[in-house]
C-alpha atoms as a PDB file:
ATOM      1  CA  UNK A   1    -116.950 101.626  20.298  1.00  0.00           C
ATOM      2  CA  UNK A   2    -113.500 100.903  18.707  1.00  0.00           C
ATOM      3  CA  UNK A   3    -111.369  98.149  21.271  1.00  0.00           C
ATOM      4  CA  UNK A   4    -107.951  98.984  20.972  1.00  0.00           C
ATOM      5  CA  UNK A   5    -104.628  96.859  21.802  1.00  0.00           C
ATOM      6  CA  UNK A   6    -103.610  97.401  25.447  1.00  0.00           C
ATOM      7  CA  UNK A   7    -100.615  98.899  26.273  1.00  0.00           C
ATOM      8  CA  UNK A   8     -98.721  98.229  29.473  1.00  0.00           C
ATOM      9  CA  UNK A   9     -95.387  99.394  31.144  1.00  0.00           C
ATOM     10  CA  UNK A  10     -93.588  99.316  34.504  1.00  0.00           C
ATOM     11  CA  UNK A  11     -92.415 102.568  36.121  1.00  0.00           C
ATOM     12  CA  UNK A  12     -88.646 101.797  37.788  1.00  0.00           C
ATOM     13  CA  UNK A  13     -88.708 104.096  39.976  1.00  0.00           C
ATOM     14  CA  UNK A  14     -91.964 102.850  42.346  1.00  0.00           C
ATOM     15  CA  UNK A  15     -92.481  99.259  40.234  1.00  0.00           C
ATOM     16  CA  UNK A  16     -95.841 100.458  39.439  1.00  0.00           C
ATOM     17  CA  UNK A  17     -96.972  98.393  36.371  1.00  0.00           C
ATOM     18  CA  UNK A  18     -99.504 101.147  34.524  1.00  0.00           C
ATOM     19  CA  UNK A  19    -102.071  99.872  31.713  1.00  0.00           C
ATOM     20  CA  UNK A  20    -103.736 101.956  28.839  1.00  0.00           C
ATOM     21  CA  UNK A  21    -107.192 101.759  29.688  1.00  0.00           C
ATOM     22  CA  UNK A  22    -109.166 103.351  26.623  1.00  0.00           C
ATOM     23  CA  UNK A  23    -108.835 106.847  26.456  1.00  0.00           C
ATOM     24  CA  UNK A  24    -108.982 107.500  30.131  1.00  0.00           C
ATOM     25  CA  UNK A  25    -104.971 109.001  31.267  1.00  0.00           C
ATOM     26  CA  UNK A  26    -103.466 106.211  34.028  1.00  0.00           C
ATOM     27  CA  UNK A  27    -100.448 107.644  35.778  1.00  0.00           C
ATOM     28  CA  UNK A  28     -98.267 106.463  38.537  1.00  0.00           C
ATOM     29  CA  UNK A  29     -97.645 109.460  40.592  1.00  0.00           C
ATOM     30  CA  UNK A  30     -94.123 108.961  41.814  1.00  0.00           C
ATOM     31  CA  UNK A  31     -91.594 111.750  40.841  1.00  0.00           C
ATOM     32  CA  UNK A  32     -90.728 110.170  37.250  1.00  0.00           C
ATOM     33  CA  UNK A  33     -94.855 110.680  36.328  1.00  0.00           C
ATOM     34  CA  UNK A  34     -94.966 108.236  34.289  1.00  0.00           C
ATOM     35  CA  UNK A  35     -98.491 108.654  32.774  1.00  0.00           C
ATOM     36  CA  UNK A  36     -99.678 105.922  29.907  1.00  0.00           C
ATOM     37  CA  UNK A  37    -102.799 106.961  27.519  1.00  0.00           C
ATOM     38  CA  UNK A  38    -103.912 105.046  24.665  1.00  0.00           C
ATOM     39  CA  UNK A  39    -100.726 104.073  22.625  1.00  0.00           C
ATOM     40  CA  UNK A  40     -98.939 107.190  24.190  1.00  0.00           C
ATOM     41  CA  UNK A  41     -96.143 107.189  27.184  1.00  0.00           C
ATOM     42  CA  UNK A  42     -94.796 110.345  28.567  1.00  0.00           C
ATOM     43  CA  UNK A  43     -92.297 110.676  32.185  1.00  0.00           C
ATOM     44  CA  UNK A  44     -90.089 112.877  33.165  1.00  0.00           C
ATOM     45  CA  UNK A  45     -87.129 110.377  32.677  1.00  0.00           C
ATOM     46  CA  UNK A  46     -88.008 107.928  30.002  1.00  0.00           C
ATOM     47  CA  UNK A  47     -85.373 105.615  30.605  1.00  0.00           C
ATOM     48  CA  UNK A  48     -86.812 104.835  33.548  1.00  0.00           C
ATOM     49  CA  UNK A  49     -90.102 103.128  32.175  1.00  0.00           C
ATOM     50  CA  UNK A  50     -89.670  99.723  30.967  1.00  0.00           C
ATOM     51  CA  UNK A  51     -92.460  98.026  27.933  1.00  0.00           C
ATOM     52  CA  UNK A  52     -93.925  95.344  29.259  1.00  0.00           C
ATOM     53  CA  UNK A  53     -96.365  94.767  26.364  1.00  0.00           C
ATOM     54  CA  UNK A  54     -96.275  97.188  23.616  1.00  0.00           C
ATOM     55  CA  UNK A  55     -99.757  95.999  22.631  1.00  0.00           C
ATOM     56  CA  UNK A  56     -99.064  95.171  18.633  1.00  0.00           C
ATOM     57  CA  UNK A  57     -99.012  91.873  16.906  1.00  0.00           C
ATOM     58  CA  UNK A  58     -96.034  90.662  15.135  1.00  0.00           C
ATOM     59  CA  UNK A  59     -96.755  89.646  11.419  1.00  0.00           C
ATOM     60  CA  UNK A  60     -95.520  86.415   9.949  1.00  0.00           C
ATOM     61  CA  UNK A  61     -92.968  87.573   7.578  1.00  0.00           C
ATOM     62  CA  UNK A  62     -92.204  84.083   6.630  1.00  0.00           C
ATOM     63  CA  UNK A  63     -92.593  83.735   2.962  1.00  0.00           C
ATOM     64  CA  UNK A  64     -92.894  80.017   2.791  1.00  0.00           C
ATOM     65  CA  UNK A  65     -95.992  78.275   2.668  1.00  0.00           C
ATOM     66  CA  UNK A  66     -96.641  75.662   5.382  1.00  0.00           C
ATOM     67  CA  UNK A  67     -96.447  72.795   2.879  1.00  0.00           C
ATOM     68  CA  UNK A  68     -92.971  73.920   1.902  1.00  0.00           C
ATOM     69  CA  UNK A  69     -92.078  74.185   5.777  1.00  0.00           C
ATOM     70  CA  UNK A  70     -93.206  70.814   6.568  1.00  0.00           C
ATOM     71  CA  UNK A  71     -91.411  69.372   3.477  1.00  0.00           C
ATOM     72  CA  UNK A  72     -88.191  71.507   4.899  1.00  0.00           C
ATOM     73  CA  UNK A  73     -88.337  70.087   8.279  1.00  0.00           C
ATOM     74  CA  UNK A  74     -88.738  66.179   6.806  1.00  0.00           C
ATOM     75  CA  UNK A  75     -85.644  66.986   4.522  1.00  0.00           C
ATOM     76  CA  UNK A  76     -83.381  67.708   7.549  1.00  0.00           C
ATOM     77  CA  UNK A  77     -84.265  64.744   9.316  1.00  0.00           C
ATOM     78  CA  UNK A  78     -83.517  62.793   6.796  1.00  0.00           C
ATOM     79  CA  UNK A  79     -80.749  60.064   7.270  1.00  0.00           C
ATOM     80  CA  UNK A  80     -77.511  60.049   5.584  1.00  0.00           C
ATOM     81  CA  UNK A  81     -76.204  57.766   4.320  1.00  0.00           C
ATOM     82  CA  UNK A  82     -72.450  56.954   4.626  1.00  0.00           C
ATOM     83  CA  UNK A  83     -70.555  54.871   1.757  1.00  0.00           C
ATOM     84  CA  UNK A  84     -67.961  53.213   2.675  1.00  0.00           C
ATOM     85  CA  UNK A  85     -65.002  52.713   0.070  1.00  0.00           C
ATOM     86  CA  UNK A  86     -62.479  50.258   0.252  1.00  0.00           C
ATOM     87  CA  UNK A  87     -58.715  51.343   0.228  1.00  0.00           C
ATOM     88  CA  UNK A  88     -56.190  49.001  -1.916  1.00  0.00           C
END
């Protein structure tokens, strides 16, 4: 049995908040018909259905390590120092 990501969104029409529940079809049933299944949204008027939680993970796309993070967060924190010069 394969667990997918869930997939959740809010109808604006009756502020019905639908939820992909495996590969069963979950609709609304207001006019717009918004109707949510698996990764897949269809309504009559989709700019009237609002993601909530699109279900997928964001990836790091840092490309620093976390040593060179840490060392880049100690370095501007560091104090400066200010010279004083005397004028003549």
């Amino acid at each position: 049995m394969k667990i997918g990501k869930m997939l959740s969104v809010r109808c604006k029409i009756c502020n019905k908040e639908l939820v992909s529940v495996s590969n069963k079809p979950v609709c609304c049933g207001c006019s717009n018909m918004v109707i949510i299944t698996n990764d897949r949204v269809t309504a009559t008027d989709l700019s009237q259905v609002v993601y909530l939680n699109t279900g997928q993970e964001k990836k790091n796309t840092n490309t620093l390590s976390a040593k060179d993070i840490e060392w880049q967060e100690k370095r501007s924190k560091r104090k400066i120092r200010k010279l004083d010069f005397e004028t003549r």
